[in-house]
N, C-alpha and C. Protein backbone atom coordinates (compact mmCIF):
# COMPACT_ATOMS: atom_id res chain seq x y z
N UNK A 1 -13.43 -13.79 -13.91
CA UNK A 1 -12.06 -13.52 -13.53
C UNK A 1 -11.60 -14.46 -12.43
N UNK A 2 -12.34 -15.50 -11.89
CA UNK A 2 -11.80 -16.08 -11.13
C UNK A 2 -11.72 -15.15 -9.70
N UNK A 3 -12.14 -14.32 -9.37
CA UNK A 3 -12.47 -13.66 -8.21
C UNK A 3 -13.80 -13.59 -7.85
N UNK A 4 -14.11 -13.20 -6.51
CA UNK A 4 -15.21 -13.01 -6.33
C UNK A 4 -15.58 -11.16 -5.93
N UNK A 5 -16.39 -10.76 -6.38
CA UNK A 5 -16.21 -9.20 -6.32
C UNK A 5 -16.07 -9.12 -4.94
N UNK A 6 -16.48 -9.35 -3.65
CA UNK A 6 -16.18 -8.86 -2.31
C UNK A 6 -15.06 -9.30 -2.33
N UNK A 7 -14.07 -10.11 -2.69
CA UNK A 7 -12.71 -10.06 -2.59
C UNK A 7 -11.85 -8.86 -3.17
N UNK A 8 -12.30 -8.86 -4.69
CA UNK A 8 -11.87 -7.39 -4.91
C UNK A 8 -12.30 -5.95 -4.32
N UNK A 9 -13.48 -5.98 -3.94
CA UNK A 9 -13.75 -4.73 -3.33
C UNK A 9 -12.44 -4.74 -1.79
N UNK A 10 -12.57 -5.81 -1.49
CA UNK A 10 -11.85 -6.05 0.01
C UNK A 10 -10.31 -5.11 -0.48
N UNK A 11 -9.55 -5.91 -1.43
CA UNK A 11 -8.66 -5.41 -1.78
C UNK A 11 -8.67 -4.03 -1.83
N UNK A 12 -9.22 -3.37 -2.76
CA UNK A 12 -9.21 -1.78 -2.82
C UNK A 12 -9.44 -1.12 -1.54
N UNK A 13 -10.38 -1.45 -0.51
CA UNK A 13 -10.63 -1.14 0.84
C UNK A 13 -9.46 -0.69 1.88
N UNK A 14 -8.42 -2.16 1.24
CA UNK A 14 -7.42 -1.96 2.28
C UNK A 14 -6.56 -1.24 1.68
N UNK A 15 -6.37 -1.14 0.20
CA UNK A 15 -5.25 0.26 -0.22
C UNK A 15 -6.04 1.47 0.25
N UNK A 16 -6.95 1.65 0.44
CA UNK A 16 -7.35 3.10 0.72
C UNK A 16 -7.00 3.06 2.15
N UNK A 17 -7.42 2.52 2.80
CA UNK A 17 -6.73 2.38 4.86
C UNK A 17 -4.91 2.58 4.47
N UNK A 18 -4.68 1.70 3.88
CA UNK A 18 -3.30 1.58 3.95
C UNK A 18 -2.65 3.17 3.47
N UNK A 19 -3.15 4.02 2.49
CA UNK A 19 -2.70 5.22 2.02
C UNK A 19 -3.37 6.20 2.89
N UNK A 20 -4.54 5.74 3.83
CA UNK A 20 -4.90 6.80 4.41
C UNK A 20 -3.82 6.46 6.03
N UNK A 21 -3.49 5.93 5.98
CA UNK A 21 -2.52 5.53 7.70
C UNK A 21 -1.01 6.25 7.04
N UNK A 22 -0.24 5.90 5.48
CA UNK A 22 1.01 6.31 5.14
C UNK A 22 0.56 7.92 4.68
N UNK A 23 -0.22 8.45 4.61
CA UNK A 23 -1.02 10.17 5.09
C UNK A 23 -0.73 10.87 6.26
N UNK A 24 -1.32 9.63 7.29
CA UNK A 24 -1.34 9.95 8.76
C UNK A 24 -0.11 10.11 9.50
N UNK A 25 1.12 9.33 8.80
CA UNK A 25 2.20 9.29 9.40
C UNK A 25 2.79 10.41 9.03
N UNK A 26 2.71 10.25 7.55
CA UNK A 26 3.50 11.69 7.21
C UNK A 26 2.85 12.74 7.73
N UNK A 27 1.87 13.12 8.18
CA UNK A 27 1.55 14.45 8.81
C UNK A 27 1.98 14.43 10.46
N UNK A 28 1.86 13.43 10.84
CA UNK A 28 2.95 13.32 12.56
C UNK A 28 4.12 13.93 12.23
N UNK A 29 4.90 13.12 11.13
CA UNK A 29 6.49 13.46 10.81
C UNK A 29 6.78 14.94 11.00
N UNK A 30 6.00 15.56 9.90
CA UNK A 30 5.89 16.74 9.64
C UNK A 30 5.92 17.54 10.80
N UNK A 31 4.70 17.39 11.45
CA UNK A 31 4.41 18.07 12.68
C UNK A 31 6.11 17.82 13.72
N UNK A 32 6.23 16.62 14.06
CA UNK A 32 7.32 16.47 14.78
C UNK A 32 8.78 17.45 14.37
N UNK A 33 8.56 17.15 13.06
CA UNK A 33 10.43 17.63 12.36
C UNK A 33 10.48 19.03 12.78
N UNK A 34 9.09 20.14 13.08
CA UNK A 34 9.61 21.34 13.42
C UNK A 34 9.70 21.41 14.93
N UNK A 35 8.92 20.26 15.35
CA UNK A 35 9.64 20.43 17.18
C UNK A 35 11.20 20.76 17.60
N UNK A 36 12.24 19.28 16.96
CA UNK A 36 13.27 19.50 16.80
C UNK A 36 13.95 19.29 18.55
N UNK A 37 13.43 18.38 19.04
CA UNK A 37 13.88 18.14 20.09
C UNK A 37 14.69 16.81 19.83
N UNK A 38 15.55 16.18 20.95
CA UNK A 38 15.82 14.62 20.79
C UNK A 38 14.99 13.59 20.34
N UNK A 39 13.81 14.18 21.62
CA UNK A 39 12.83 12.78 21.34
C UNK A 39 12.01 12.86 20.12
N UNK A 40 11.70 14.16 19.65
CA UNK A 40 10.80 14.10 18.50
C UNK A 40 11.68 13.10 17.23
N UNK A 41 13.25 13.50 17.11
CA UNK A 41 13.91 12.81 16.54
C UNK A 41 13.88 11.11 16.40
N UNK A 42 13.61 11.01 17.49
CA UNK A 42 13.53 9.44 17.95
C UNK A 42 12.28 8.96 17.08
N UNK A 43 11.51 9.66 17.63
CA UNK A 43 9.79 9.55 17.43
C UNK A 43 9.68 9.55 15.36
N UNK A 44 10.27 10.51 15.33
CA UNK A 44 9.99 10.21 13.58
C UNK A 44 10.87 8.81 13.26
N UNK A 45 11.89 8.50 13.58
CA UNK A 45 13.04 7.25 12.96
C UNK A 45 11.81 6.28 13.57
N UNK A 46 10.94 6.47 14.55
CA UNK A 46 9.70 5.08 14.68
C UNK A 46 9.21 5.20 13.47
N UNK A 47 8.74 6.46 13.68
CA UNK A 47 7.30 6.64 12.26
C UNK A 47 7.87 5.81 10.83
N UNK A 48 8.80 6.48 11.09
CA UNK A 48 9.39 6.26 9.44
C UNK A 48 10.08 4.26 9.31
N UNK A 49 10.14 4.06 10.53
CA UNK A 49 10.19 2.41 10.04
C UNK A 49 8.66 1.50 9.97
N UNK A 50 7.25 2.75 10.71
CA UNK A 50 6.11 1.86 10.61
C UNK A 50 5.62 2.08 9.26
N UNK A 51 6.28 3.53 8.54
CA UNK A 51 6.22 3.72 6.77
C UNK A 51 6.70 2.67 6.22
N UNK A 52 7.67 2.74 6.22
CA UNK A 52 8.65 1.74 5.65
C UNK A 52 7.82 0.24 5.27
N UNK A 53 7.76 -0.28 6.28
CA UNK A 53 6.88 -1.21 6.96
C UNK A 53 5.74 -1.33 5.78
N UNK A 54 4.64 -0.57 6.10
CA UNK A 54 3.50 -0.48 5.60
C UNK A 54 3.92 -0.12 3.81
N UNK A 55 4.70 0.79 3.49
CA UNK A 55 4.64 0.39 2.12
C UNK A 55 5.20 -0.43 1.76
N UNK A 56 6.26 -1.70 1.98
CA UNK A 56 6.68 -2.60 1.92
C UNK A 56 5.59 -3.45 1.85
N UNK A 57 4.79 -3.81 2.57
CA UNK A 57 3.75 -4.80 2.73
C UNK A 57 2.68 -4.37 1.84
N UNK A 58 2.55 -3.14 1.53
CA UNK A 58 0.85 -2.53 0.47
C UNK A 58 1.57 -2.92 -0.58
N UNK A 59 2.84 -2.94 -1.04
CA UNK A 59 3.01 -3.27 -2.30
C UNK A 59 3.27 -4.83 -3.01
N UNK A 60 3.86 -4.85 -1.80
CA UNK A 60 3.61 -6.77 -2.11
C UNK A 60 2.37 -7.28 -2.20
N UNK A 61 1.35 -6.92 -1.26
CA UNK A 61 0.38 -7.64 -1.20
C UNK A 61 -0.31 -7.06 -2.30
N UNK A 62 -0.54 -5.57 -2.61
CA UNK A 62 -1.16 -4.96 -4.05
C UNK A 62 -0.90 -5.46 -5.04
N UNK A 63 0.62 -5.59 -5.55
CA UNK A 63 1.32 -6.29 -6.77
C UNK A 63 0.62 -7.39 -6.99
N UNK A 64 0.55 -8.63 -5.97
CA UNK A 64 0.96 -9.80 -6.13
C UNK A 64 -0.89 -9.90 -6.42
N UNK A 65 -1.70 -9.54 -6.05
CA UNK A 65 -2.94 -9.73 -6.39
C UNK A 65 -3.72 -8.40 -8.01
N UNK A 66 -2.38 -7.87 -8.18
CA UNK A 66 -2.74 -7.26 -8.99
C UNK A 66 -2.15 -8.25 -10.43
N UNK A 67 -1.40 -8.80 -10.06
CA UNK A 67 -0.71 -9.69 -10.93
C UNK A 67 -1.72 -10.93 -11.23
N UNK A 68 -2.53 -11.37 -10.14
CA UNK A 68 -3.53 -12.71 -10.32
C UNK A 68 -4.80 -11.90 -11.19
N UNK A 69 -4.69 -10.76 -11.17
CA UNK A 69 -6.02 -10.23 -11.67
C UNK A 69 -5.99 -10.08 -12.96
N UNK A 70 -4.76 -9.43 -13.34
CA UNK A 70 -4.04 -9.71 -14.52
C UNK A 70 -4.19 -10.97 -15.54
N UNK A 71 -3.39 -11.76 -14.35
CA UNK A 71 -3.71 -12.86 -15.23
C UNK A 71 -5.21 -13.84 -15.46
N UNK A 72 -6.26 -13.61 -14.54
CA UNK A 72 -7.35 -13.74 -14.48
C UNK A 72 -8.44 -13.18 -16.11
N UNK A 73 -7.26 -12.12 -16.12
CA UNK A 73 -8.14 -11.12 -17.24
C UNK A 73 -7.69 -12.20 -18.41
N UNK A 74 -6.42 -12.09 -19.07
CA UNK A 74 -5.44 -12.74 -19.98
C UNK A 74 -6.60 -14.27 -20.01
N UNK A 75 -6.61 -14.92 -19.02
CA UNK A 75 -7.02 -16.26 -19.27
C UNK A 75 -8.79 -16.36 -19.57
N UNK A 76 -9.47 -15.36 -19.64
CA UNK A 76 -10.50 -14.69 -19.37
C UNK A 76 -10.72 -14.54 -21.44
N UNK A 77 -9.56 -14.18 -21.67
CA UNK A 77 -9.57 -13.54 -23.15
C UNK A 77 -10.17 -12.11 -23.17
N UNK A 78 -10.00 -11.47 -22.00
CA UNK A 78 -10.38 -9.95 -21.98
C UNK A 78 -9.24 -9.15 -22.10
N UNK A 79 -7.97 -9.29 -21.81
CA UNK A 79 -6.85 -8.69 -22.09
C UNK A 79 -5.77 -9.55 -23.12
N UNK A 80 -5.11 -8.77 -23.93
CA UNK A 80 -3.99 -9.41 -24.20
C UNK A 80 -2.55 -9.61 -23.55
N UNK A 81 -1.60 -10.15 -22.88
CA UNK A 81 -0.60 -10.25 -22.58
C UNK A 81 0.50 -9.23 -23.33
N UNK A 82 0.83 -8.80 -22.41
CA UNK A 82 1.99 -7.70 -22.67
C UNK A 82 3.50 -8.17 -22.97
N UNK A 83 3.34 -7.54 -24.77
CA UNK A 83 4.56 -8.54 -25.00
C UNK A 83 6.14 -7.87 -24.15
N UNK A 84 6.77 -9.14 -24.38
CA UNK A 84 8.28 -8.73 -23.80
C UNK A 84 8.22 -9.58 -22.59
């Protein structure tokens, strides 16, 4: 495939950190939203732009190497290309 397996293991490593931190936030959120003070207010509009953030970036970087793997396979003659 044109990879080397500790590269792919690497990859999967960091989606699991990355879904275990967009976990972590949402349970702050949570916790915060029934405080219901100003600052907790404040405090989630952080959280929710370091979400933002982080799934923005897990998916680019997931996609875009899920896409080389893809095509790794295709050129490999282990998959066929998906017509359309």
């Amino acid at each position: 495939m044109g990879q080397h397996p500790q590269d792919i293991a690497g990859m999967i490593n960091e989606s699991a950190k990355t879904l275990s931190w967009l976990a972590e936030l949402a349970t702050v959120i949570k916790e915060q939203a029934f405080i219901g003070t100003a600052a907790a207010h404040c405090r989630i509009g952080k959280i929710a732009g370091v979400i933002e953030y982080l799934g923005h970036d897990a998916a680019n970087s997931f996609g875009c190497y899920g896409e080389d793997v893809i095509d790794s396979l295709i050129k490999a003659g282990l998959i066929e290309p998906e017509a359309g």
